[in-house]
Protein backbone atom coordinates (compact mmCIF):
# COMPACT_ATOMS: atom_id res chain seq x y z
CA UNK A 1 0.00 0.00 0.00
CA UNK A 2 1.40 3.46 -0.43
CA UNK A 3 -0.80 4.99 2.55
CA UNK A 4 -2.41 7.75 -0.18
CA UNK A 5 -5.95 7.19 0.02
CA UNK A 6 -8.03 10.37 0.47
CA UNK A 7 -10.88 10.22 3.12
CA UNK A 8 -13.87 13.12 2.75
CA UNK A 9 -17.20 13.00 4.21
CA UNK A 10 -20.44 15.07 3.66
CA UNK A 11 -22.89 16.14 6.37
CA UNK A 12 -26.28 16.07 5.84
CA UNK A 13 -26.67 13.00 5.16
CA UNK A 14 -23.34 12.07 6.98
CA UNK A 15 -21.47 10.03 4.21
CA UNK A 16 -17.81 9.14 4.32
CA UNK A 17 -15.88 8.60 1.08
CA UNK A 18 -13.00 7.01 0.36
CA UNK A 19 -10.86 7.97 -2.86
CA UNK A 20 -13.87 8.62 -3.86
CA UNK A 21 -16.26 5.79 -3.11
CA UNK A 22 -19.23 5.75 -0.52
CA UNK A 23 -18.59 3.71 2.00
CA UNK A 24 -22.21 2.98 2.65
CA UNK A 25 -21.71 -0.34 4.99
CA UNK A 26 -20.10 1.66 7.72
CA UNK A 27 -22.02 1.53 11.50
CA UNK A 28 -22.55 4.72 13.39
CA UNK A 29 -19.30 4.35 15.13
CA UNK A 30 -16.80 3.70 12.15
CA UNK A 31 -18.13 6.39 10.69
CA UNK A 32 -17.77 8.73 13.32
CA UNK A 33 -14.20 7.33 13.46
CA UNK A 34 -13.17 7.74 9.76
CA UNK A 35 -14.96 11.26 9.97
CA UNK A 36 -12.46 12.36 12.79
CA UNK A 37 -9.40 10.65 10.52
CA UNK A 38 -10.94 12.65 7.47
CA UNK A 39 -10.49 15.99 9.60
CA UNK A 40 -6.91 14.89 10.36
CA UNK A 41 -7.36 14.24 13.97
CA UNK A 42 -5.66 11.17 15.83
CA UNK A 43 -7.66 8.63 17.80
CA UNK A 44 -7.23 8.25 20.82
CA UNK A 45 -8.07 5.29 23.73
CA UNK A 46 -10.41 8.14 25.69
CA UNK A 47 -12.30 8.83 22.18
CA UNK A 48 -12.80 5.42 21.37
CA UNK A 49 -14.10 3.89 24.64
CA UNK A 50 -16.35 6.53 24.90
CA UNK A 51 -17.71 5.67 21.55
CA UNK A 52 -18.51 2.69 21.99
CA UNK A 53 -19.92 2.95 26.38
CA UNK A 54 -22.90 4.54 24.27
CA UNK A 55 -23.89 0.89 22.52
CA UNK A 56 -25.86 -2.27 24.51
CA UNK A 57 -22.37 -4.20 24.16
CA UNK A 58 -19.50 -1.94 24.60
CA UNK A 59 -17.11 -4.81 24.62
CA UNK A 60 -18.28 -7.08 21.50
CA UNK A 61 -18.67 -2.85 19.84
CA UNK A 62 -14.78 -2.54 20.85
CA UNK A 63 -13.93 -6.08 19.50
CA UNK A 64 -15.68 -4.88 15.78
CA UNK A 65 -14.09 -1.46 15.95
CA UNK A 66 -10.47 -2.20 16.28
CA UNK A 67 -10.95 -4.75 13.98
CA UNK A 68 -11.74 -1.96 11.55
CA UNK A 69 -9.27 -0.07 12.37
CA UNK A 70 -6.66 -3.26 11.41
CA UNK A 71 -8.67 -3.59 8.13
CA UNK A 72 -7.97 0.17 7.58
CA UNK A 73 -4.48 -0.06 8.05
CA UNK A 74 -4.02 -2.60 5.68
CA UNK A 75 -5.99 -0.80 3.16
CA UNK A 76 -3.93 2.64 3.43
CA UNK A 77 -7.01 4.45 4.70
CA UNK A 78 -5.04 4.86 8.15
CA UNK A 79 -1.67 5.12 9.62
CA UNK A 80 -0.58 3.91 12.71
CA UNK A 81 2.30 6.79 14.13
């Protein structure tokens, strides 16, 4: 991978896009995740457990999460610093 993709989002509706594509399979959470990579923020434990405290199974919601994050990394959509 050369780590270039390009991550932009719209608001109303809230849609995330990567190089160009909708990613329209993306829960509430990953998308609120890839919205704050999009704005060129870094992720943080704190932001991420308090994500997913607001779902019915915060630890099965954790579990799916970082294993998005993994599948990001190997598709270049995120960087790990």
């Amino acid at each position: 991978q050369d780590n270039n993709c390009k991550l932009l989002y719209t608001e109303n509706p809230l849609r995330i896009y990567a190089n160009g594509e909708w990613l329209d399979e993306l829960n509430v959470i990953e998308t609120e995740v890839l919205k704050r990579l999009s704005d060129g923020e870094s992720l943080d434990w704190a932001f991420l457990s308090n994500l997913v405290n607001e779902t019915e199974d915060p630890e099965t919601s954790m579990d799916l999460l970082l294993d998005s994050i993994c599948n990001w990394v190997d598709d270049g959509w995120a960087l790990i610093e």
